[in-house]
C-alpha atoms as a PDB file:
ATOM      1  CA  UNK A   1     -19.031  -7.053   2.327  1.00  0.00           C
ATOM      2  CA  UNK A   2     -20.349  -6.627   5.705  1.00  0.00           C
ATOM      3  CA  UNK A   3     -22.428 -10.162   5.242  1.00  0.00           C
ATOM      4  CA  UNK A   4     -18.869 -11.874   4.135  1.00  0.00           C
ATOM      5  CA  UNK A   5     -16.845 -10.397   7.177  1.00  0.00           C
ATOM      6  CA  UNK A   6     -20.138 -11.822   9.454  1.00  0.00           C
ATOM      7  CA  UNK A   7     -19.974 -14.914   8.299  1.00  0.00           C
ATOM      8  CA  UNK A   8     -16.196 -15.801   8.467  1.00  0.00           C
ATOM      9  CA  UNK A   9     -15.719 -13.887  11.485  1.00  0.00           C
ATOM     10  CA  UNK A  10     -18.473 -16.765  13.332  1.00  0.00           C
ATOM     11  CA  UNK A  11     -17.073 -19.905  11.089  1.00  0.00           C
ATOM     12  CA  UNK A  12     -13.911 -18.950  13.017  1.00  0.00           C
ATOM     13  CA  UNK A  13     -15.222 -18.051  16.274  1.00  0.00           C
ATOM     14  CA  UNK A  14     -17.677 -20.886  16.631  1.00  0.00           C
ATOM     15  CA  UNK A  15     -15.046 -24.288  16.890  1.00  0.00           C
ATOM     16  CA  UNK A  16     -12.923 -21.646  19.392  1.00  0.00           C
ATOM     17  CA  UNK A  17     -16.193 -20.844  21.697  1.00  0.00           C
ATOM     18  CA  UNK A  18     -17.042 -24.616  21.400  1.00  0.00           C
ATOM     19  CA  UNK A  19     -13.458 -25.925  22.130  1.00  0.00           C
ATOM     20  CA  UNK A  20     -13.388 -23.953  25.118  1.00  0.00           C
ATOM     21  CA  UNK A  21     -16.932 -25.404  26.571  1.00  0.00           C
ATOM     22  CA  UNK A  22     -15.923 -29.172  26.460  1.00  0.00           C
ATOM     23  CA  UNK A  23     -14.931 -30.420  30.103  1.00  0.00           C
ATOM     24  CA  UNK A  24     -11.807 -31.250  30.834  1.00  0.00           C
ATOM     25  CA  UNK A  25     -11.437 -35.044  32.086  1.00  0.00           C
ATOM     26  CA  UNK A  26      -9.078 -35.242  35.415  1.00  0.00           C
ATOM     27  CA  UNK A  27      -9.505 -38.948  35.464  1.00  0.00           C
ATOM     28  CA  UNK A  28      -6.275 -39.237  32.933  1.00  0.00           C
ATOM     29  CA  UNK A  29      -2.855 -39.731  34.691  1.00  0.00           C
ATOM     30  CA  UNK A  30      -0.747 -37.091  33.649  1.00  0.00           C
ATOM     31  CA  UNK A  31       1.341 -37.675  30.384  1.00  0.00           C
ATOM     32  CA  UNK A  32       4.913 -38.933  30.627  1.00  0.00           C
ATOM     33  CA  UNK A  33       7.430 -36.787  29.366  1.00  0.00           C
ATOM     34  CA  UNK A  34      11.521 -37.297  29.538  1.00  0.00           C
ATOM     35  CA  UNK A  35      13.233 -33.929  29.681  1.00  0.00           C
ATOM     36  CA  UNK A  36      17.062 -33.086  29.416  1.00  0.00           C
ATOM     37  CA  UNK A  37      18.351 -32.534  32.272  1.00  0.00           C
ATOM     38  CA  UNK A  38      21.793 -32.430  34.624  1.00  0.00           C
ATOM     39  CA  UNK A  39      22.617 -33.947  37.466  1.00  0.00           C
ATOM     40  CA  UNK A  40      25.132 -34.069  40.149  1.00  0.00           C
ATOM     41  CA  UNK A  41      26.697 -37.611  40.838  1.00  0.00           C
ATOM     42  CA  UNK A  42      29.313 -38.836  43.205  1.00  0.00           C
ATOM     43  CA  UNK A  43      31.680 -39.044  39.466  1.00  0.00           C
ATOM     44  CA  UNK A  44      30.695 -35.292  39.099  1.00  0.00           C
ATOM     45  CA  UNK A  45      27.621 -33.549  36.866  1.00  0.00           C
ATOM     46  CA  UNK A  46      26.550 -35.400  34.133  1.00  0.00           C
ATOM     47  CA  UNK A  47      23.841 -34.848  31.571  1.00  0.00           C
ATOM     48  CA  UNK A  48      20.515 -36.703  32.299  1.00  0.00           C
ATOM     49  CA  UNK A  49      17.002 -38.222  31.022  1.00  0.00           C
ATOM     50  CA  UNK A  50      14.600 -36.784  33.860  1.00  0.00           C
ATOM     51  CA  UNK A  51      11.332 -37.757  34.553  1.00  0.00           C
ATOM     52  CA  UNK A  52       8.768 -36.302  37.387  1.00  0.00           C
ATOM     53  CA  UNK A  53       6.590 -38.047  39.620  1.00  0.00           C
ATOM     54  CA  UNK A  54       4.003 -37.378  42.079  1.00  0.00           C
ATOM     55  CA  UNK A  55       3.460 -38.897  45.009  1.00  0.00           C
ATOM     56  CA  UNK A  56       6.111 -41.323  44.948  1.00  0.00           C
ATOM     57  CA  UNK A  57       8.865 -42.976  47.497  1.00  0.00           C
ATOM     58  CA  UNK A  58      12.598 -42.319  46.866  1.00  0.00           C
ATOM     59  CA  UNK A  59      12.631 -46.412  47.760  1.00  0.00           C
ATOM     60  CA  UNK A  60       9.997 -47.226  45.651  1.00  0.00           C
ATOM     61  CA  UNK A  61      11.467 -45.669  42.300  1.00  0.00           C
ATOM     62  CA  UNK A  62      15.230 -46.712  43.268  1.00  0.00           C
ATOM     63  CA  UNK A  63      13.853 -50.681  44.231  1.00  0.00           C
ATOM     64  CA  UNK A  64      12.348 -50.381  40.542  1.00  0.00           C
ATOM     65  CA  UNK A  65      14.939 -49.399  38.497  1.00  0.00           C
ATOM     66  CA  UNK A  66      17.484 -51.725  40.382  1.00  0.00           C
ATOM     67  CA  UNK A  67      14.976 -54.891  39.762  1.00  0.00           C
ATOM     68  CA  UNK A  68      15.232 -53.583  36.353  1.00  0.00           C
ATOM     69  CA  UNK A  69      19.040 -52.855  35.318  1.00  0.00           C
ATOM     70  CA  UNK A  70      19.791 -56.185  38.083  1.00  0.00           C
ATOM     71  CA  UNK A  71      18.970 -58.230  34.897  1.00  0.00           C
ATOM     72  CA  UNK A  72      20.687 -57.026  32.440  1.00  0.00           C
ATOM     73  CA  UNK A  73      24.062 -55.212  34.279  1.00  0.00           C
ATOM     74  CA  UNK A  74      27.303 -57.220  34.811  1.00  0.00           C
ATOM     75  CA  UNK A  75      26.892 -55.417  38.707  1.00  0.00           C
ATOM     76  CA  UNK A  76      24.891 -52.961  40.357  1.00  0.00           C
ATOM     77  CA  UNK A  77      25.976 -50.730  43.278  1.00  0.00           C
ATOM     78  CA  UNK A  78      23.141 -49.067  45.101  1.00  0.00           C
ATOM     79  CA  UNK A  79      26.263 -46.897  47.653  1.00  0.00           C
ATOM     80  CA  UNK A  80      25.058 -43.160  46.934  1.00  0.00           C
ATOM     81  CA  UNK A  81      22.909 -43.091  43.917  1.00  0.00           C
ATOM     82  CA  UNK A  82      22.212 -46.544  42.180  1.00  0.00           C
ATOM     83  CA  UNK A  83      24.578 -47.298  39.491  1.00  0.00           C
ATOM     84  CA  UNK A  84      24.829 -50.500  36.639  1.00  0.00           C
ATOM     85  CA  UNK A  85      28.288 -51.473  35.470  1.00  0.00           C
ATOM     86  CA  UNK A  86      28.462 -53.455  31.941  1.00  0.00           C
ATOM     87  CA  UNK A  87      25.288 -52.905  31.121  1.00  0.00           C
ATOM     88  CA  UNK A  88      23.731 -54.477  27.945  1.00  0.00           C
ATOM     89  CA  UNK A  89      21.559 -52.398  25.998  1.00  0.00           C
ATOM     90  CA  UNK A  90      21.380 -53.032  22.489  1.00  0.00           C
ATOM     91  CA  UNK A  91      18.977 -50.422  21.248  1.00  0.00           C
ATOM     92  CA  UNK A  92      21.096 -47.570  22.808  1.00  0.00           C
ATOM     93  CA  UNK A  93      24.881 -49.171  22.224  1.00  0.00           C
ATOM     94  CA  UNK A  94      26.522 -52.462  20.594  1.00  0.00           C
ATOM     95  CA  UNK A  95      29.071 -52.226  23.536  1.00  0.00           C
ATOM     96  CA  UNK A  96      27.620 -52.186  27.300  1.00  0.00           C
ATOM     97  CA  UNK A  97      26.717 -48.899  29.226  1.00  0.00           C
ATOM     98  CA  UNK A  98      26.952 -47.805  32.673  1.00  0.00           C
ATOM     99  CA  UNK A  99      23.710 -46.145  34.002  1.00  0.00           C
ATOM    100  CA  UNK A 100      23.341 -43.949  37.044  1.00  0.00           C
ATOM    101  CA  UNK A 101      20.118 -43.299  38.537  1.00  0.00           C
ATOM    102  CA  UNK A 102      19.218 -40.728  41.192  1.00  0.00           C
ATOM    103  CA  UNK A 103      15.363 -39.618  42.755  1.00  0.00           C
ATOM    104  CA  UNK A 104      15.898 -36.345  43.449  1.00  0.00           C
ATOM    105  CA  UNK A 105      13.086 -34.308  45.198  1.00  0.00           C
ATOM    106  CA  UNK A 106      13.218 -30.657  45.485  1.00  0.00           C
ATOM    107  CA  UNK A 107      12.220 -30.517  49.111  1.00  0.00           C
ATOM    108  CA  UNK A 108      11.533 -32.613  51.758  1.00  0.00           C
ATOM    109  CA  UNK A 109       7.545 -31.657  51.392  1.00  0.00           C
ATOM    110  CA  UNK A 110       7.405 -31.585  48.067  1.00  0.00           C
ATOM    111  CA  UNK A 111       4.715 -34.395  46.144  1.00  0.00           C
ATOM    112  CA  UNK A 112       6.821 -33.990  43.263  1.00  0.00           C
ATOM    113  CA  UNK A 113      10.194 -36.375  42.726  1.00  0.00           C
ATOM    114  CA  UNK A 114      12.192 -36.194  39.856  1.00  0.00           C
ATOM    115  CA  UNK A 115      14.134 -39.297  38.172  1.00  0.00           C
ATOM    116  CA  UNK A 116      17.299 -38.557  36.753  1.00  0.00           C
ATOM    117  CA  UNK A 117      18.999 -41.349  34.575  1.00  0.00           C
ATOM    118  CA  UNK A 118      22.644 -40.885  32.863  1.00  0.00           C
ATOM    119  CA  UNK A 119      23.967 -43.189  30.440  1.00  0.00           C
ATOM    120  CA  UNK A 120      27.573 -43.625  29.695  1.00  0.00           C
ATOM    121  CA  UNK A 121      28.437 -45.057  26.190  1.00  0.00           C
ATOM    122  CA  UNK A 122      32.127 -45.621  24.617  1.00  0.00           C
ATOM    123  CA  UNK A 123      31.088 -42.187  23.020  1.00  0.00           C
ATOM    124  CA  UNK A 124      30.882 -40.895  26.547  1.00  0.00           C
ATOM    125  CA  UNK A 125      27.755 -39.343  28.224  1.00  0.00           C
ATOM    126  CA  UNK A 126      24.747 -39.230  26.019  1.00  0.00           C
ATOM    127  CA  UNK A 127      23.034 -35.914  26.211  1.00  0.00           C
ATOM    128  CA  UNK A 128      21.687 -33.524  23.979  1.00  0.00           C
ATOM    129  CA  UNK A 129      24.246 -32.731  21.992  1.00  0.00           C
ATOM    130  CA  UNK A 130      24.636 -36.437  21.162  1.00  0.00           C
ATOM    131  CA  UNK A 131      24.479 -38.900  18.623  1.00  0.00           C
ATOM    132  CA  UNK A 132      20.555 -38.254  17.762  1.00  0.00           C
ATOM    133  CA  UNK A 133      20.237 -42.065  17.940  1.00  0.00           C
ATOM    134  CA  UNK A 134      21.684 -42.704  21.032  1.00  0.00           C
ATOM    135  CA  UNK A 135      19.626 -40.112  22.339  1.00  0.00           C
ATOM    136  CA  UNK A 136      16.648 -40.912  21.439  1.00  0.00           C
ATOM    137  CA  UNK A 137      17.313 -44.990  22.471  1.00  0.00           C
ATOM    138  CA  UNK A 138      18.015 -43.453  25.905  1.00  0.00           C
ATOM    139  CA  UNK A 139      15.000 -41.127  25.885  1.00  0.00           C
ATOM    140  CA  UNK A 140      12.565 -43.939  25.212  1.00  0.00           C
ATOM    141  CA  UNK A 141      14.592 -46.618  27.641  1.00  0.00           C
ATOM    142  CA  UNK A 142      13.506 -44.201  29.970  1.00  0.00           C
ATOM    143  CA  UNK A 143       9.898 -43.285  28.860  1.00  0.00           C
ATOM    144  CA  UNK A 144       9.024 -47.229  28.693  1.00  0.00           C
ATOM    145  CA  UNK A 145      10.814 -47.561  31.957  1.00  0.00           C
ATOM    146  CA  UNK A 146       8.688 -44.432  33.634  1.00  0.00           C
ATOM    147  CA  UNK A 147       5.210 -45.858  31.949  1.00  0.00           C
ATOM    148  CA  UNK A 148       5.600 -49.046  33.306  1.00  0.00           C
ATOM    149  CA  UNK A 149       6.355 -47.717  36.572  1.00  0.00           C
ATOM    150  CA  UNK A 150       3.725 -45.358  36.974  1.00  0.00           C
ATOM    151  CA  UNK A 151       1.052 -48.460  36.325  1.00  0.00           C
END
């Protein structure tokens, strides 16, 4: 008995003890992920798509996204946070959307600068409790958006 408790006790052991020795490789960019978040915009709080970045200009990120929703937005306002009337986006509505934008970074120091995106449907704002299509449309707009960004 002692023999059988040995021998299961290293099969399971062993992969741990060897899992832990690999290195871990820093040359990777850290993964993307798009979090639920809320923001506050000059139309009040609204439920966003947030991404974080490191290292990163306010300017940079804002002159991105407005190249971006510039092509496909009836008109885009850039006053206090950047914002795309009529916009058409057929994976996330069959009608246009309005999307707000705002960089936010948590101090003036900090590396790290958060994206916050909100999208207004004829449903209204798309957040969690949404339409699981819509929201996950507006979860990857904003994933492919980040990737390509971050390149």
């Amino acid at each position: 008995m002692r023999n059988v408790l040995n021998t299961l006790l290293i099969a399971v052991a062993l992969p741990l003890v060897a899992q832990e020795e690999r290195p871990a490789t820093t040359d990777l960019p850290p993964p993307t992920e798009v979090r639920h978040a809320s923001m506050s915009f000059s139309t009040g709080i609204h439920p966003t798509f947030a991404v974080t970045f490191e290292g990163t200009e306010e300017r940079d990120v804002e002159r991105y996204w407005k190249d971006n929703l510039k092509d496909i937005s009836a008109d885009v306002s850039t006053k206090k946070e950047l914002l795309a009337s009529g916009a058409l986006l057929p994976n996330i509505s069959s009608d246009t959307v309005r999307v707000l934008m705002k960089a936010d970074r948590p101090t003036k120091k900090s590396p790290h600068l958060m994206v916050h995106v909100a999208f207004l449907t004829v449903n209204g704002w798309v957040g969690p409790d949404s339409d699981p299509s819509e929201v996950e449309a507006c979860r990857q707009y904003v994933y492919d958006r980040s990737v390509a960004f971050k390149r």
